[in-house]
C-alpha atoms as a PDB file:
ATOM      1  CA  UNK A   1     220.173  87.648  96.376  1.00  0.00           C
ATOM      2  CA  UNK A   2     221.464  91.066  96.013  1.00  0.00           C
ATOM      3  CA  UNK A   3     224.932  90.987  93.889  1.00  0.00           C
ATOM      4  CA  UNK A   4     225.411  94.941  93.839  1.00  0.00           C
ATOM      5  CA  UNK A   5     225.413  94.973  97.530  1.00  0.00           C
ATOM      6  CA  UNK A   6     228.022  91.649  97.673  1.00  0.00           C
ATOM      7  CA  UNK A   7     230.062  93.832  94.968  1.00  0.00           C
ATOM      8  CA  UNK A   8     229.293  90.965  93.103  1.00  0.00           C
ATOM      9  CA  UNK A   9     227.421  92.975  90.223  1.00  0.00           C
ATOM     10  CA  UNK A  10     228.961  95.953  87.892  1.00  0.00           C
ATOM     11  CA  UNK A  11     228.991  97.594  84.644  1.00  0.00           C
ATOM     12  CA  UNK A  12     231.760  95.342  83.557  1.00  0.00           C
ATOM     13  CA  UNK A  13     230.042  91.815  84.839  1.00  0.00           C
ATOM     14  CA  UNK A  14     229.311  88.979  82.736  1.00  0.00           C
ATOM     15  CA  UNK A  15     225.928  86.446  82.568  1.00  0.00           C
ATOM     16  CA  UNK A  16     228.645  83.739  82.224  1.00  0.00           C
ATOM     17  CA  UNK A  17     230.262  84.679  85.320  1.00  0.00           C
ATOM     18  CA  UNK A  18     227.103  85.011  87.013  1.00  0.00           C
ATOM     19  CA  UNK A  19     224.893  82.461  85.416  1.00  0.00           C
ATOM     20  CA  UNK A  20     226.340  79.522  87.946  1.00  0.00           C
ATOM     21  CA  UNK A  21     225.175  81.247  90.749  1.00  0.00           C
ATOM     22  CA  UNK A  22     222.111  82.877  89.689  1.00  0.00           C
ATOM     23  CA  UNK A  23     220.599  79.556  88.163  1.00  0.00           C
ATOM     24  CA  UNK A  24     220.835  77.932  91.017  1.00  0.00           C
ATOM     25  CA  UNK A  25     218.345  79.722  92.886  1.00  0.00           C
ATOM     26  CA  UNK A  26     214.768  78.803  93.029  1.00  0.00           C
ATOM     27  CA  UNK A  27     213.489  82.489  91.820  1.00  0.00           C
ATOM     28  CA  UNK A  28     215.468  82.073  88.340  1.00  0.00           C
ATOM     29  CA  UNK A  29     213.304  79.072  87.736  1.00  0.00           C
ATOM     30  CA  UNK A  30     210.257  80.491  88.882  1.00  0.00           C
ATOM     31  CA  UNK A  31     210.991  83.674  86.352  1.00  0.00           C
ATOM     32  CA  UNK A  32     211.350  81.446  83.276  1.00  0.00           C
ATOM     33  CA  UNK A  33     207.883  79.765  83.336  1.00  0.00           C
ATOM     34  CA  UNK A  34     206.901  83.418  83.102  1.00  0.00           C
ATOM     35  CA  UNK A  35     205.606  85.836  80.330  1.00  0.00           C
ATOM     36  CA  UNK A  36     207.873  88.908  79.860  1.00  0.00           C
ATOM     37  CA  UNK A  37     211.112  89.304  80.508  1.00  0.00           C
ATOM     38  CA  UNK A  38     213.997  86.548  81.110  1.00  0.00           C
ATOM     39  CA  UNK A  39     216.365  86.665  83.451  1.00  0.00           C
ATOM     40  CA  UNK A  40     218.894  87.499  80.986  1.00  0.00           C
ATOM     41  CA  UNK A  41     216.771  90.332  79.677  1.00  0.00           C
ATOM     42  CA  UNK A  42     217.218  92.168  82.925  1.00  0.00           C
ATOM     43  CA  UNK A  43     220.705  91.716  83.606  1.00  0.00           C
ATOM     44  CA  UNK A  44     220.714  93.137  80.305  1.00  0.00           C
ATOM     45  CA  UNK A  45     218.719  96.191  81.103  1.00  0.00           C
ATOM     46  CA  UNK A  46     220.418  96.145  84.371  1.00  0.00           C
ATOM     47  CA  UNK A  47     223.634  96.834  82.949  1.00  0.00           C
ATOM     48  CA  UNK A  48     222.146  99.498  80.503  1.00  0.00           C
ATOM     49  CA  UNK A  49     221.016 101.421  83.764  1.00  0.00           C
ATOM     50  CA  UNK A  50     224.743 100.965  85.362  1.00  0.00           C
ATOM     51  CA  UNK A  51     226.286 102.329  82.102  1.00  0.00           C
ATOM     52  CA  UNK A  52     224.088 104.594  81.381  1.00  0.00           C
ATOM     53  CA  UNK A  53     225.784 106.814  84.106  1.00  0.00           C
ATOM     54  CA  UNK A  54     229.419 106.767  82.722  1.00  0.00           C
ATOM     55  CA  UNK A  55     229.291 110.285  81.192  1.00  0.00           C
ATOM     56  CA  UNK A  56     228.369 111.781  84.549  1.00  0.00           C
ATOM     57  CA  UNK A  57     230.642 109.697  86.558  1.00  0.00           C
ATOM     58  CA  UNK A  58     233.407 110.565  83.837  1.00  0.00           C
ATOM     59  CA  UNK A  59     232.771 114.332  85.078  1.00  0.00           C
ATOM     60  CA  UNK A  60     232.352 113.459  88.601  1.00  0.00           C
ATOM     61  CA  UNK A  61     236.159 111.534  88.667  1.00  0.00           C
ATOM     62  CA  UNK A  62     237.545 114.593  86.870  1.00  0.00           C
ATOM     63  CA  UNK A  63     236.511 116.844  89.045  1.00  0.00           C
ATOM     64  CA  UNK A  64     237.467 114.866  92.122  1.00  0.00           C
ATOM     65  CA  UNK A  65     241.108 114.337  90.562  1.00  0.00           C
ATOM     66  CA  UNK A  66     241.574 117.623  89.568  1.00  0.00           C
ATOM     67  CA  UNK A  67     240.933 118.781  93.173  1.00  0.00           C
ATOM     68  CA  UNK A  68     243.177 116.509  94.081  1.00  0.00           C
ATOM     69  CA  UNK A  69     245.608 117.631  91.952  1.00  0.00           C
ATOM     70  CA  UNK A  70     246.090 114.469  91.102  1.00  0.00           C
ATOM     71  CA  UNK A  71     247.110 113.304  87.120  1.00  0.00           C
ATOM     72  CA  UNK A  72     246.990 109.866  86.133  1.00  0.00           C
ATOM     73  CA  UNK A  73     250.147 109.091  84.161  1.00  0.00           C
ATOM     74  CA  UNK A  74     251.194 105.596  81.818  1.00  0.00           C
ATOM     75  CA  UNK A  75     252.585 104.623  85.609  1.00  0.00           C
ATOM     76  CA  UNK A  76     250.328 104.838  87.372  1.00  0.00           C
ATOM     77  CA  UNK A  77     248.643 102.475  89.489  1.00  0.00           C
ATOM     78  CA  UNK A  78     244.955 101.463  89.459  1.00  0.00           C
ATOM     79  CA  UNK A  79     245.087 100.864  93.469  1.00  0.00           C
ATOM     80  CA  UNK A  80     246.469 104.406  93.663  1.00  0.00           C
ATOM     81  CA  UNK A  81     243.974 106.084  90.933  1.00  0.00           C
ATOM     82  CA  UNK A  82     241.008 104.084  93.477  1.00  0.00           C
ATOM     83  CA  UNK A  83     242.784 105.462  96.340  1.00  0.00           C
ATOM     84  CA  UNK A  84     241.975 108.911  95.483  1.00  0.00           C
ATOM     85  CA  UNK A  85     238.648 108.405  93.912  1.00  0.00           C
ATOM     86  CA  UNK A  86     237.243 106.598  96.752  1.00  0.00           C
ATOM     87  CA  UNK A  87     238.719 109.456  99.152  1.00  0.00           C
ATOM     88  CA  UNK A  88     235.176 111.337  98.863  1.00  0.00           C
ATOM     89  CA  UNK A  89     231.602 110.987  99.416  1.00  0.00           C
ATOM     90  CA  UNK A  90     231.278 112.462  95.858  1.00  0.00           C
ATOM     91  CA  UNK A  91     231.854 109.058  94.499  1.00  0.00           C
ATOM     92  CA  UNK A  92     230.270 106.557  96.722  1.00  0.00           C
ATOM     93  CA  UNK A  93     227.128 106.002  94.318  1.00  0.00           C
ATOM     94  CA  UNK A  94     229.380 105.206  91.062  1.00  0.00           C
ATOM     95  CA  UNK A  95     229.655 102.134  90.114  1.00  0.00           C
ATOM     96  CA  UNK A  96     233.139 100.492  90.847  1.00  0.00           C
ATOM     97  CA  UNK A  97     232.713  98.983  86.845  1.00  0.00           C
ATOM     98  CA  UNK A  98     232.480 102.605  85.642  1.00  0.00           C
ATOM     99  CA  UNK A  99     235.587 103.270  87.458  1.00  0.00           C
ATOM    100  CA  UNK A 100     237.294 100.528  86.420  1.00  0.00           C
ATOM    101  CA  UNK A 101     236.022 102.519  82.806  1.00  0.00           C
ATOM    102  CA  UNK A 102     237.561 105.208  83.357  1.00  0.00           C
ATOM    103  CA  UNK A 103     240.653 104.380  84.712  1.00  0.00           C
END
């Protein structure tokens, strides 16, 4: 069960949002008879990992607006702010949470 690549899985996701699905499936069971870790304990850390790239995403979204020319005013929309961002390979790897972030 991969939830990153179903875009199910971002900075901004919740463990109540996901916790219906993900305790349904035979592995989550399996990983709580275990020593270590919970399952909650690495969505946890998984998120830290996500977030942890906001400041260089921050710069990376800059840059691609400003080349752009593009300014994000009180109107503006967050379709139209995506619109531009996702216009470039430069952003491809940031999370769509983190832009959400910075929007």
């Amino acid at each position: 069960m991969n939830f990153m690549k179903r875009k199910k899985l971002d900075s901004t996701s919740l463990w109540a949002d996901l916790y219906s699905i993900v305790s349904k499936d035979t592995r989550y069971g399996v990983m709580l008879g275990q020593p270590g870790s919970t399952p909650l304990d690495l969505f946890k850390f998984y998120l830290e990992d996500l977030k942890s790239t906001m400041h260089e995403d921050k710069k990376t979204i800059k840059e691609v607006l400003k080349q752009a020319s593009f300014e994000v005013e009180p109107d503006t929309s967050y379709e139209k702010f995506h619109s531009i961002i996702s216009a470039t390979d430069k952003t491809k790897g940031i999370d769509k949470g983190n832009i959400k972030l910075h929007f």
